[in-house]
Protein backbone atom coordinates (compact mmCIF):
# COMPACT_ATOMS: atom_id res chain seq x y z
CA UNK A 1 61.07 67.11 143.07
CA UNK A 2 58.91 65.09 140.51
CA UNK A 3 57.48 66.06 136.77
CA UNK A 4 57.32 65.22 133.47
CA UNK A 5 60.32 65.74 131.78
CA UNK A 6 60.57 68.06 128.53
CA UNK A 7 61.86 64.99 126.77
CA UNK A 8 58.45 63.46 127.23
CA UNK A 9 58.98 60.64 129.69
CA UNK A 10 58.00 60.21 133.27
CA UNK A 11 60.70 62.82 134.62
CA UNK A 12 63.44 61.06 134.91
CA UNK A 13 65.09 61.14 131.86
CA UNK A 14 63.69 58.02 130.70
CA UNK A 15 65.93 56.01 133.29
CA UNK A 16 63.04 55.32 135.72
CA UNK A 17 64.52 57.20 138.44
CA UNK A 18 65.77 60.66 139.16
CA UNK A 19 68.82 61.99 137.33
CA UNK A 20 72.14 62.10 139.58
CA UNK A 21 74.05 65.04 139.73
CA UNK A 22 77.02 66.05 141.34
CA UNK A 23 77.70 70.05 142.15
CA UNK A 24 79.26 71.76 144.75
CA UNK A 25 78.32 72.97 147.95
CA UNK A 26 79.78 76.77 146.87
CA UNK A 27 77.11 79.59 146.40
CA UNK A 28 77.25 79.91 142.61
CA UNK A 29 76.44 76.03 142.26
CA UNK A 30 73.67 76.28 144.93
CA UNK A 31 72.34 79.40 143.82
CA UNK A 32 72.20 77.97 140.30
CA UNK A 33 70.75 74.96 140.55
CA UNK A 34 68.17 75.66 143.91
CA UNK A 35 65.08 76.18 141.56
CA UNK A 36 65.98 72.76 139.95
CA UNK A 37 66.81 70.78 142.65
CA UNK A 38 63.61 71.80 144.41
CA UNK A 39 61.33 70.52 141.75
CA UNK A 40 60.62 74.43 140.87
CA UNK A 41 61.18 74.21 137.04
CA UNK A 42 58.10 73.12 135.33
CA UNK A 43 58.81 70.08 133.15
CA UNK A 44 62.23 69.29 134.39
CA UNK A 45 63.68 65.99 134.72
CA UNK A 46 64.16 65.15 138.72
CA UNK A 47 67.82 64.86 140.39
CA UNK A 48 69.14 63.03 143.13
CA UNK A 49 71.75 65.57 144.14
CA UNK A 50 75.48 65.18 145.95
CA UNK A 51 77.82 67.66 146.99
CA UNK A 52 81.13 67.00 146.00
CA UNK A 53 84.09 69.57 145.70
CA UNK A 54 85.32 70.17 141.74
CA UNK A 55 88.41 67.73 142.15
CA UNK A 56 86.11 64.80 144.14
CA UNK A 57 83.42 65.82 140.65
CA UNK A 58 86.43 65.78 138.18
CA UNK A 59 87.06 62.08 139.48
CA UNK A 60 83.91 61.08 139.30
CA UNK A 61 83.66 62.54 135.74
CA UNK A 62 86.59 60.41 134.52
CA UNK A 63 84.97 57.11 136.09
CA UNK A 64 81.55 57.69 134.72
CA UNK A 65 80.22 57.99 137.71
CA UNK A 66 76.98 60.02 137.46
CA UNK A 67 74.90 61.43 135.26
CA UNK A 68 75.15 65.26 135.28
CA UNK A 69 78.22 66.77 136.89
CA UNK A 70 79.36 70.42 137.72
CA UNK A 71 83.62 69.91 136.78
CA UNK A 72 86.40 71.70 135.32
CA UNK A 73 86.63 72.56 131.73
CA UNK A 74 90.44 71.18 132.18
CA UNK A 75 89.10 67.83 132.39
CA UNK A 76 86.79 67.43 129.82
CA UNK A 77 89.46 65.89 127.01
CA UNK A 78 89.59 63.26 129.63
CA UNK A 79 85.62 62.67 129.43
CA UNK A 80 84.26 64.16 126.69
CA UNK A 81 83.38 60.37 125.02
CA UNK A 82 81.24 59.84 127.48
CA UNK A 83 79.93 63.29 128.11
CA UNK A 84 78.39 65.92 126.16
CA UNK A 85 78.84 69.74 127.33
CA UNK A 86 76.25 71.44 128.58
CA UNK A 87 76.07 74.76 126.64
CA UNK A 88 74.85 76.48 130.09
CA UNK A 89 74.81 76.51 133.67
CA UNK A 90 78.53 76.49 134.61
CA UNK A 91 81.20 79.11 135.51
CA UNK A 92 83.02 81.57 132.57
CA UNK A 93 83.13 84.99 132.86
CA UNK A 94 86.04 88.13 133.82
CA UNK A 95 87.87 89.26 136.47
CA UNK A 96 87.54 85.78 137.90
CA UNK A 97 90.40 84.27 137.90
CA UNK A 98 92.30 81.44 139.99
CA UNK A 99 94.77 83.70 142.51
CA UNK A 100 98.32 82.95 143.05
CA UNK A 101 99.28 83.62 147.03
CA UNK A 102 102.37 83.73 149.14
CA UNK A 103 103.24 84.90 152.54
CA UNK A 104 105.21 87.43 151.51
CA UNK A 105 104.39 90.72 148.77
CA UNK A 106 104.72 89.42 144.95
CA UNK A 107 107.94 91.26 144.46
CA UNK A 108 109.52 89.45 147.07
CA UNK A 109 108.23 86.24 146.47
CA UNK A 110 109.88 83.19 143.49
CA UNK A 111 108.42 80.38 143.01
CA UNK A 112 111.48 78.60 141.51
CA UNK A 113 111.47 75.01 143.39
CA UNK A 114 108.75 76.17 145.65
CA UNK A 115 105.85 73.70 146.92
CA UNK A 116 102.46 74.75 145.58
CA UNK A 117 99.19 74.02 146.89
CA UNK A 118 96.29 73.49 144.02
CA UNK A 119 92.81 72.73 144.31
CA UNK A 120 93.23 69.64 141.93
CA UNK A 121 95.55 68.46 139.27
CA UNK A 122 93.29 68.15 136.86
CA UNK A 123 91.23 71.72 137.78
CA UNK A 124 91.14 74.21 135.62
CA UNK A 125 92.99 76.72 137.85
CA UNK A 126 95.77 74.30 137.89
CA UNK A 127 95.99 74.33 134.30
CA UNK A 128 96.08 77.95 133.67
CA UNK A 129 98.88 77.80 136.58
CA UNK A 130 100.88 75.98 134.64
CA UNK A 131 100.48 77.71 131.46
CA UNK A 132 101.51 80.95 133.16
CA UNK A 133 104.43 79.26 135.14
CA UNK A 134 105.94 78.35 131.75
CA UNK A 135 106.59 81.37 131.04
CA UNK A 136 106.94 83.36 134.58
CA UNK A 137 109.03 80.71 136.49
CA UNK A 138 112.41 79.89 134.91
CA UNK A 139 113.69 76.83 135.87
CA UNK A 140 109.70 75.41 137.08
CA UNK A 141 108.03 75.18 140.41
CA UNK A 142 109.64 72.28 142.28
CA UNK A 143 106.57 69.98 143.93
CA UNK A 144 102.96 70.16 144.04
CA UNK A 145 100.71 69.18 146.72
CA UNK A 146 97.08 68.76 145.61
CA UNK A 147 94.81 70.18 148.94
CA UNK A 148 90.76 70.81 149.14
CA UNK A 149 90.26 74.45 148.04
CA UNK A 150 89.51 75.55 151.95
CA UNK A 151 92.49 73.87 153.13
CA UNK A 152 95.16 75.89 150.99
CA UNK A 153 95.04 79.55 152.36
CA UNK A 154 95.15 77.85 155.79
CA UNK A 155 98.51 75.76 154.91
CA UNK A 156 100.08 78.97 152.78
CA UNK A 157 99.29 80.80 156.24
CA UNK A 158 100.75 78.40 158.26
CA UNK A 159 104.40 77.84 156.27
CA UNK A 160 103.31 74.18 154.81
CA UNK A 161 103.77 75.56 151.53
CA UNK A 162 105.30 78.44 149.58
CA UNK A 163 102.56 79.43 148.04
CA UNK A 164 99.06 78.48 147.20
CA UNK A 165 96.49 78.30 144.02
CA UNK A 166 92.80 79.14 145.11
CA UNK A 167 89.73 79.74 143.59
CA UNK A 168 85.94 80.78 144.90
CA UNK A 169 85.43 83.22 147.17
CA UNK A 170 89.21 82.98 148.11
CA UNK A 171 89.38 86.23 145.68
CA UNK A 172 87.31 88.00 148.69
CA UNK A 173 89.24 86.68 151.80
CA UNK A 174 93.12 85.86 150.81
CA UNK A 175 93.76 89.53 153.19
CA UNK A 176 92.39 88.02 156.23
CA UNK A 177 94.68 85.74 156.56
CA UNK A 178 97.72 87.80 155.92
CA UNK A 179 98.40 86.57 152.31
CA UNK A 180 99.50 88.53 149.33
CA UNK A 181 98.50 88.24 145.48
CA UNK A 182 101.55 87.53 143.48
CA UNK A 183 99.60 86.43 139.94
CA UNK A 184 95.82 86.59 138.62
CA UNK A 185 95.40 83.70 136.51
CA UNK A 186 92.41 85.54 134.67
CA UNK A 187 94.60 88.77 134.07
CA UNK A 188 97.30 86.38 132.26
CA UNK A 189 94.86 84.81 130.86
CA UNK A 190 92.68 87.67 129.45
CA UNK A 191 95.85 89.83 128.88
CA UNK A 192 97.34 87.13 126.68
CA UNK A 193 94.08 85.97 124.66
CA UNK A 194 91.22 88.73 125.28
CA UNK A 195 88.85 85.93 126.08
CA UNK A 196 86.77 84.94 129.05
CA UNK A 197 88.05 82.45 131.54
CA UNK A 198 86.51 79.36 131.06
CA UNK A 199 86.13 77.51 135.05
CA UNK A 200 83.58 75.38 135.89
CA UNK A 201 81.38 73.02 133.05
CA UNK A 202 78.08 71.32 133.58
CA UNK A 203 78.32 67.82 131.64
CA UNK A 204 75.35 65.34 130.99
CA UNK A 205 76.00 61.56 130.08
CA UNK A 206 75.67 61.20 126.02
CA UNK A 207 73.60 57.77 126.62
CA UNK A 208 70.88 59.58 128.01
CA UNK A 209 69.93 60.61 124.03
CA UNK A 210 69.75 63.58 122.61
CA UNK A 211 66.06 64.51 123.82
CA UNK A 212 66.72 64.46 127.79
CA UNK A 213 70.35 66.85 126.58
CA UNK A 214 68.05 69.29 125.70
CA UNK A 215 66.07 68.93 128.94
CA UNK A 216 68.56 69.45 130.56
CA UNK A 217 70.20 72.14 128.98
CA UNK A 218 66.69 73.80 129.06
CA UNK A 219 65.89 73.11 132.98
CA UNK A 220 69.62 74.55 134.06
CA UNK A 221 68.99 77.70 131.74
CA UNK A 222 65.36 78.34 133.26
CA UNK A 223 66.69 77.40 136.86
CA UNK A 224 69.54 80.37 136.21
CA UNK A 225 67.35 82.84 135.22
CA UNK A 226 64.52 81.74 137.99
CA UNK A 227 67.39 82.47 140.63
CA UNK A 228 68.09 85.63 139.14
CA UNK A 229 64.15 86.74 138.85
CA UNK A 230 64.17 85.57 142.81
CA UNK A 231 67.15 85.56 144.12
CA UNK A 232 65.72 85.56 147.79
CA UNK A 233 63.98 82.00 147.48
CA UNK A 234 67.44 80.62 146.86
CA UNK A 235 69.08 81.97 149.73
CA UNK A 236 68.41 79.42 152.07
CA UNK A 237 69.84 77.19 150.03
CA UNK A 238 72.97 78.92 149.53
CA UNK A 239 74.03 79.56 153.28
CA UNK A 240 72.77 76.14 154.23
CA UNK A 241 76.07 74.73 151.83
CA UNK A 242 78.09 77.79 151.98
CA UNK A 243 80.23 76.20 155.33
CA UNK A 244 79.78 79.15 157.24
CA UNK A 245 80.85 81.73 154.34
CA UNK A 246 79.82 85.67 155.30
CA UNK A 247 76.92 86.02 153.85
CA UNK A 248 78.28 89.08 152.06
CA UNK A 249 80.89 87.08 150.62
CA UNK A 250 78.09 84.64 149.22
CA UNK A 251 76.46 87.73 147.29
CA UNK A 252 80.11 88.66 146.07
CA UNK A 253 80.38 85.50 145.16
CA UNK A 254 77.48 84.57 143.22
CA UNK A 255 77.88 87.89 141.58
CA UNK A 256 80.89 86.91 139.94
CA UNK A 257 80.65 83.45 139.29
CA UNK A 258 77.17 83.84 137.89
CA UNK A 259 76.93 86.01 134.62
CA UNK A 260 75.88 85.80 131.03
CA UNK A 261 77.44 82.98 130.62
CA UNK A 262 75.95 81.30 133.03
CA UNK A 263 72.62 81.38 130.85
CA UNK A 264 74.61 80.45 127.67
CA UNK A 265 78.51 79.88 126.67
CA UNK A 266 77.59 82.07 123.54
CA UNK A 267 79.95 82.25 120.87
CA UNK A 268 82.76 83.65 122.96
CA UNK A 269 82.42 81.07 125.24
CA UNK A 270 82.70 78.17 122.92
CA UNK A 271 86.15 80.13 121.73
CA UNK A 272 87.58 80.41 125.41
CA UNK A 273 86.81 76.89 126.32
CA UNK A 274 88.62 75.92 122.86
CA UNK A 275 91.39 78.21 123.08
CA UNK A 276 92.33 76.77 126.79
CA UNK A 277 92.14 73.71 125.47
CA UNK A 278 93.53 74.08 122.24
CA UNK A 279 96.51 75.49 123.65
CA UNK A 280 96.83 73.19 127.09
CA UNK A 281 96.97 70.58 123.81
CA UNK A 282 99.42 72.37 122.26
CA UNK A 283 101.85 72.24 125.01
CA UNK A 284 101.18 68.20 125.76
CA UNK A 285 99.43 69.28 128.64
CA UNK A 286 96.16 67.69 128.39
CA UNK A 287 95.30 65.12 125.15
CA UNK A 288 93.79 66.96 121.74
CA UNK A 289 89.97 67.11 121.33
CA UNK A 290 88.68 65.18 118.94
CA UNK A 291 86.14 66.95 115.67
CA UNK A 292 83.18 67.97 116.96
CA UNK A 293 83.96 67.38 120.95
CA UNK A 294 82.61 70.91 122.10
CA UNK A 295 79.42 70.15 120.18
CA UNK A 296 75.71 70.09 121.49
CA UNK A 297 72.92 68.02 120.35
């Protein structure tokens, strides 16, 4: 996992060792970034990779812990002074929304006072949960309890909560364990805005100059597209991290969470990510972005 970097120095950025990322162990991060990580992409700097879950990444984001990370776009007005994002590589698209579930149908359920399980309080999905429970839930949800993503159908299941906030592949499995959809995040979302739903963001530390940015923006764009021209050679990979996911729901997976805008936000990218944030501002739930925040080298 060595080469020269496209910024011209010795491949690693110009720090004299590898880059340090932090992604997760789900199939649209592995898938993504397999070419990459395996020294595959001609020119690209080298990374020292962890697997972290988005809420363990968000944290690390927020104490300038590494310097790449895969986190939540909620986040980044906590971050963005020491980060630049990535115009590529992360998680946007449609009809991929964060789920609301309960134990019992939608019509029957109300989450006035309830306990909630989210994936993170600073996740994206948590933050399109509370724009939509603004409006849908007079009177507010009562407490939250913050659980890792896996944990939260389990606990919704099991009566520990009321209901539960998930994201990934949860989409393809919530039935299995006997749960029932009450609210799409993306469907509010979309309905209310016609944009994509921004997720998942790749960030890179600003320090590291505008020259290895581009390197990197360049190696997670050519890794994308290398997965997609092969996807076999990543598969591996994939099911190796996927914590013993059905293979079937990997491909459903990946084939949701990786898209267009995988290979570039685009300019209706850069408007959903703003208009999240923008409004999440609006309503004092996360600080305002400053001029030019969103910006790339």
């Amino acid at each position: 996992m060595t080469g020269a970097g496209n910024d011209g120095t010795d491949g690693t950025g110009g720090t004299g060792r590898p880059l340090r990322i932090a992604y997760s162990p789900c199939p649209n991060d592995t898938f993504v970034f397999h070419a990459w990580a395996h020294g595959l992409v001609p020119g690209a700097p080298e990374l020292d990779v962890t697997f972290a879950d988005i809420d363990v990444t968000n944290g690390m984001a927020e104490r300038g812990e590494l310097d790449v990370l895969k986190v939540s776009y909620a986040v980044l007005p906590w971050v963005l002074d020491e980060y630049a994002l990535l115009p590529c590589g992360g998680a946007l698209g449609r009809g991929c929304g964060p789920l609301v579930l309960t134990r019992e149908p939608g019509a029957d359920a109300d989450l006035s006072g309830a306990t909630v399980a989210v994936p993170g309080e600073r996740s994206t999905a948590y933050l399109l949960f509370r724009l939509w429970a603004a409006e849908r839930v007079p009177g507010g949800v009562g407490r939250i309890a913050v659980l890792p993503f896996h944990e939260i159908m389990p606990a919704v299941r099991d009566g520990r909560v009321d209901a539960g906030l998930v994201i990934h592949e949860a989409r393809f499995t919530y039935q299995d364990y006997g749960l029932h959809r009450l609210a799409d995040m993306g469907e509010y979302w979309e309905g209310t805005t016609g944009l994509p739903i921004p997720l998942g963001a790749i960030i890179a530390r600003r320090s590291l100059g505008a020259p290895v940015l581009r390197a990197l923006a360049g190696a997670a764009r050519t890794s994308v597209r290398m997965a997609w021209d092969d996807p076999a050679a990543s598969r591996p990979y994939v099911l190796e991290h996927a914590q013993e996911m059905d293979p079937s729901v990997a491909d459903r997976h990946i084939g949701l969470y990786v898209n267009e805008f995988t290979a570039g936000l685009g300019e209706s990218g850069y408007a959903a990510v703003r208009g999240l944030l923008t409004r999440a501002a609006a309503e004092e739930l996360v600080p305002p972005l400053g001029p030019g925040a969103l910006d790339f080298v």
